[in-house]
Protein backbone atom coordinates (compact mmCIF):
# COMPACT_ATOMS: atom_id res chain seq x y z
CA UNK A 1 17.37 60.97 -18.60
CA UNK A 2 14.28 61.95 -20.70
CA UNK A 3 12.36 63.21 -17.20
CA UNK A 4 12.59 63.78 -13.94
CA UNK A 5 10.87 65.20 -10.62
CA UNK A 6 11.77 67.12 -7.55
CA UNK A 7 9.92 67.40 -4.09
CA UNK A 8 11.15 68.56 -0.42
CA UNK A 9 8.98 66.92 1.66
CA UNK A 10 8.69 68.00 4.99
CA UNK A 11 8.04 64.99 8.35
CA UNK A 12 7.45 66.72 11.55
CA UNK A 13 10.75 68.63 11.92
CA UNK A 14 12.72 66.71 8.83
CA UNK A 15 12.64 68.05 5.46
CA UNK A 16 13.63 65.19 2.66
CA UNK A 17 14.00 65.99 -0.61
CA UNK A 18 12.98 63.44 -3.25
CA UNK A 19 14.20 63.14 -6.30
CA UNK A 20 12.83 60.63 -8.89
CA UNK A 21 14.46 60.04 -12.83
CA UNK A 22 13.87 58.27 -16.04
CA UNK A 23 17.64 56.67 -16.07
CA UNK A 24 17.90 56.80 -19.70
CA UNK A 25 16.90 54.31 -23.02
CA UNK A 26 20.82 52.78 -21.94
CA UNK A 27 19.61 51.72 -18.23
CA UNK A 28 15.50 51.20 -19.02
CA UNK A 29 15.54 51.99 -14.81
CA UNK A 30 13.46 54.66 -13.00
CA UNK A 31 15.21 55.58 -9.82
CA UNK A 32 14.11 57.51 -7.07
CA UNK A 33 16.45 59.08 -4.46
CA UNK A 34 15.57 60.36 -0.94
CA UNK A 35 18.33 63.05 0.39
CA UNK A 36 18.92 65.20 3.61
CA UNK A 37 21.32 67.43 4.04
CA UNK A 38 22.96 65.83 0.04
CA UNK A 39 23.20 62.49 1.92
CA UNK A 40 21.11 59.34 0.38
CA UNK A 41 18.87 57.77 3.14
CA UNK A 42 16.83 55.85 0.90
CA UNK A 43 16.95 54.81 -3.12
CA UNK A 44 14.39 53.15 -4.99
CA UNK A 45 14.72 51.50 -8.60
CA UNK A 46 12.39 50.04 -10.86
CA UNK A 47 12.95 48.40 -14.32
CA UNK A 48 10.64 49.60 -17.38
CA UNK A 49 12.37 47.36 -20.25
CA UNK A 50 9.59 45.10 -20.74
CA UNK A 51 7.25 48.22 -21.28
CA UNK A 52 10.08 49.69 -23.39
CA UNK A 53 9.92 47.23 -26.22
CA UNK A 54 5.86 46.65 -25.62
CA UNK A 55 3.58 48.61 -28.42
CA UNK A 56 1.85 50.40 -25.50
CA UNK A 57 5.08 52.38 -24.95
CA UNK A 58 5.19 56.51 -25.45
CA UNK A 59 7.19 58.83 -23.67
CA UNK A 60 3.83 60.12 -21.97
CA UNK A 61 3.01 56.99 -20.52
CA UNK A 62 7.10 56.28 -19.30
CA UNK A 63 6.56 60.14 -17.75
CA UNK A 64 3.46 58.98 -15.75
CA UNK A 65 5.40 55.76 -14.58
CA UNK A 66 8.04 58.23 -13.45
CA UNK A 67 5.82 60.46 -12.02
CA UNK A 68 3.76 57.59 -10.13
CA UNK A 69 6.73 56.47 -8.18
CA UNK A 70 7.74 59.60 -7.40
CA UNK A 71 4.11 60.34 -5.80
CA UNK A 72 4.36 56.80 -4.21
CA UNK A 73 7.68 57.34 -2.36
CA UNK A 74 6.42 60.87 -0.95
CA UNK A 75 2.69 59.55 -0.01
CA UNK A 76 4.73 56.76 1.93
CA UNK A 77 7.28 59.50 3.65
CA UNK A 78 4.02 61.37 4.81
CA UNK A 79 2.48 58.16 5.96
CA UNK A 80 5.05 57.74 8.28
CA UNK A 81 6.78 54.40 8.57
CA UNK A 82 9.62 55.52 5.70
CA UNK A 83 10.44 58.95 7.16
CA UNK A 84 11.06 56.87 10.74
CA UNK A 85 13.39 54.39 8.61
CA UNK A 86 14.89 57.22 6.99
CA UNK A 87 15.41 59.24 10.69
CA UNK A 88 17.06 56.56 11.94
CA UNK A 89 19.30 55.52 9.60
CA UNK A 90 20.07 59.22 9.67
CA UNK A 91 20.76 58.63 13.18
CA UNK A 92 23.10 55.33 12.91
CA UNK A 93 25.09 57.11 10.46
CA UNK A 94 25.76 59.93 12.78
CA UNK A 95 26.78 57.91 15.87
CA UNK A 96 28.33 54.43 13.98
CA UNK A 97 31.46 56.26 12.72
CA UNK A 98 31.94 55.81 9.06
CA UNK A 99 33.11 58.56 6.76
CA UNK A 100 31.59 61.97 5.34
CA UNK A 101 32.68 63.84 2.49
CA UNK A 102 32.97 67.19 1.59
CA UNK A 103 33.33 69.56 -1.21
CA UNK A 104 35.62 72.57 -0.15
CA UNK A 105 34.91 74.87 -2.92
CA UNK A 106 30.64 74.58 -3.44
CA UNK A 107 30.36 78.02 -5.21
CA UNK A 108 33.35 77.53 -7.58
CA UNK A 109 33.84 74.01 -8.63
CA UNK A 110 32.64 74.83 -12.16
CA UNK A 111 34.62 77.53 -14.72
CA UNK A 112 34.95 77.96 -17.93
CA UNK A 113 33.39 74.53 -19.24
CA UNK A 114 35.79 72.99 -16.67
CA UNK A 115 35.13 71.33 -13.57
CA UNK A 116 38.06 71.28 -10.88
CA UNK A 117 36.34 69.91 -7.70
CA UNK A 118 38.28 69.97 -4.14
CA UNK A 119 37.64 67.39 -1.91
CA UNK A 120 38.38 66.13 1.52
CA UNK A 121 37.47 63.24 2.98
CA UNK A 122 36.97 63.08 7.07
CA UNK A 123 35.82 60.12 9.82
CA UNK A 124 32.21 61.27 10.68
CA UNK A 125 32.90 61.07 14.10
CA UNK A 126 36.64 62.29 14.94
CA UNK A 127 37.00 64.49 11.89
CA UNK A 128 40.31 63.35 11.23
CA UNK A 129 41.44 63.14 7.90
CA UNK A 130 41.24 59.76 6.08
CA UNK A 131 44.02 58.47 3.29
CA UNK A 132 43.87 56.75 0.91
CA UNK A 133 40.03 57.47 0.02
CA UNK A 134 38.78 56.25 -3.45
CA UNK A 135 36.77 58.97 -4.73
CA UNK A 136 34.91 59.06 -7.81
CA UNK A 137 32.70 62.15 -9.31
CA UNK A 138 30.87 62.38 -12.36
CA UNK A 139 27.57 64.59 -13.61
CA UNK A 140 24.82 62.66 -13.78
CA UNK A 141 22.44 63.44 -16.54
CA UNK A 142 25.01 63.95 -18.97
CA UNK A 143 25.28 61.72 -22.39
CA UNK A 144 27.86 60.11 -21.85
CA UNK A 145 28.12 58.32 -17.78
CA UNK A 146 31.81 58.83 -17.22
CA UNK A 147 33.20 58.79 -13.51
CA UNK A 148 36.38 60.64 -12.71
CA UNK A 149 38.91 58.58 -9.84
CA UNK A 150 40.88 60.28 -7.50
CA UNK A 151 42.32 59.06 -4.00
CA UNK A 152 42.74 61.31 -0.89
CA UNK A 153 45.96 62.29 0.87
CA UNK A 154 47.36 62.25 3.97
CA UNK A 155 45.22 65.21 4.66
CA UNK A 156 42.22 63.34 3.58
CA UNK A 157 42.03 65.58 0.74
CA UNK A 158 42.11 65.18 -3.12
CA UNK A 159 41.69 67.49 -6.55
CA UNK A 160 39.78 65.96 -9.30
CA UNK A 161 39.40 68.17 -12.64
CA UNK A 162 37.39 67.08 -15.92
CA UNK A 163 36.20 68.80 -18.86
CA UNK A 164 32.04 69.73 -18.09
CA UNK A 165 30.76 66.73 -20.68
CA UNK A 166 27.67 66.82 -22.59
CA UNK A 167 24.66 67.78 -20.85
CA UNK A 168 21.54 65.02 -21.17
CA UNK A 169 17.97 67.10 -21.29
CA UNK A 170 16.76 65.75 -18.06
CA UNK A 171 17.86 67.31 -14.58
CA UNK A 172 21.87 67.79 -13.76
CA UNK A 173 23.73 66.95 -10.65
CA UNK A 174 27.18 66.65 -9.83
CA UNK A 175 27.91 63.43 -7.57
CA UNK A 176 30.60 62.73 -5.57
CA UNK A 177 31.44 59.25 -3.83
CA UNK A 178 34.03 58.41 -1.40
CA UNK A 179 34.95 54.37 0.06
CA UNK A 180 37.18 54.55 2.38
CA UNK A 181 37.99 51.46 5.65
CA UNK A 182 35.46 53.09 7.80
CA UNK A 183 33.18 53.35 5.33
CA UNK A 184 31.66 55.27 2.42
CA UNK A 185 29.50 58.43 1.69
CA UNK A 186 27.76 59.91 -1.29
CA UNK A 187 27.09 63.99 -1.70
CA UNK A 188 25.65 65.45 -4.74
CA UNK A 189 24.44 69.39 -6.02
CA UNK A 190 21.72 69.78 -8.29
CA UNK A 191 22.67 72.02 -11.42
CA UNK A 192 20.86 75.41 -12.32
CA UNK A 193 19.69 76.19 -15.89
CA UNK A 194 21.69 74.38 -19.01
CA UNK A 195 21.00 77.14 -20.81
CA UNK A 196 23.30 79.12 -18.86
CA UNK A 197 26.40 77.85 -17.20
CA UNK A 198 25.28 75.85 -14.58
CA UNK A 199 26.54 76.03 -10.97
CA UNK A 200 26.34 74.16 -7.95
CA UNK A 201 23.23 73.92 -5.92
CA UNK A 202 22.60 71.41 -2.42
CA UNK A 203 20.30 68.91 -3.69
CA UNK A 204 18.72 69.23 -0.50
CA UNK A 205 18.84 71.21 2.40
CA UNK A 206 18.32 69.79 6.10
C-alpha cells in the first residue's frame, strides 16, 4: 500500500473510525473501511487500473484519489444517512446471534520478529465457545499477502504463530477472521511505528 488515511469520526454518541488505503500496484483497488469497536460496519472499494496504465498517472494524483474517498465516506457519515446504516447494522449484529472473535493476548501477540496470536472464538449472544472455527490472520500492509489458517477447539479457542513478514511502507494492521455455522466476524489492530517493533493497537475504539 503506497498510502493511506486515518479518521475517528464522531455521530452523535458513536465514534467510527475510517480507514481508507491505496491496496497496492498488485490489486490497482482503493478501499476504505469503517470500524467500531475493530468490527467492519461498512467497506468501500474502488478500482484505479484504468488510471494506472493512463499517462495522467503519478503517485500524487493516486494519493488525492485516495484521499478523496476517504473525505467522501466521512462527509457522508456526518451527513447522516451512513452513520444510521452503520448503527443499525451495529445493532442486528448484536441481537441476530452470529459469532465474535477475540484476541486473548492484545499486548503480547508480537515478540521477537514472531507473531504467536491466541484466539477464541464465542456465539455473540450465549458466549459459548464455538468448534470447529476457520480462522485466518495475516498483516495487512506487508509485501507479501499471506494468510495464516487455524481452526478452533472445543473451547472455541485456537493458537496461530507466523514469522512477522515484510513490512509494506503504507499503514500496518494485523487482521483476524473467523467463519464459523452461526456466522463470521472480522477484528483487526493497527500497528505502531515500523521503525520500531511494532505492537498491537485497536483500530478503533467504541
Amino acid at each position: 500500500m503506497s498510502s493511506g488515511f486515518n479518521t475517528d469520526v464522531r455521530a452523535g454518541e458513536h465514534v467510527f473510525h475510517v480507514q481508507t488505503e491505496d491496496r497496492g500496484p498488485g490489486y490497482q483497488t482503493i478501499d476504505t473501511a469503517v470500524y467500531q469497536g475493530g468490527r467492519v460496519l461498512h467497506r468501500r472499494s474502488s478500482s484505479y487500473a484504468e488510471f494506472a496504465s493512463s499517462a495522467e498517472f503519478s503517485e500524487g494524483l493516486l494519493r488525492q484519489r485516495v484521499e478523496d474517498q476517504h473525505r467522501r465516506v466521512i462527509e457522508e457519515i456526518r451527513s447522516g444517512p451512513l452513520a444510521a446504516e452503520m448503527i443499525a447494522a451495529g445493532e442486528r449484529a448484536g441481537s441476530a446471534g452470529g459469532v465474535q472473535v477475540q484476541l486473548l493476548n492484545p499486548g503480547s501477540w508480537l515478540s521477537g520478529g514472531k507473531v504467536q496470536l491466541h484466539v477464541e472464538i464465542l456465539g455473540r449472544n450465549d458466549r459459548k465457545p464455538q468448534p470447529g472455527a476457520h480462522v485466518e490472520a495475516g498483516i495487512e500492509g506487508a509485501l507479501l499477502d499471506v494468510r495464516h489458517k487455524g481452526t478452533s477447539d472445543d473451547q472455541g479457542r485456537v493458537q496461530i504463530q507466523f514469522p512477522l513478514p515484510p513490512l509494506g511502507k503504507g499503514d500496518l494492521a494485523l487482521v483476524i477472521l473467523a467463519r464459523a455455522e452461526a456466522g463470521k466476524d472480522e477484528i483487526r489492530f493497527t500497528m505502531r511505528s515500523r521503525s520500531k517493533s511494532p505492537s498491537a493497537n485497536p483500530a478503533a475504539s467504541s
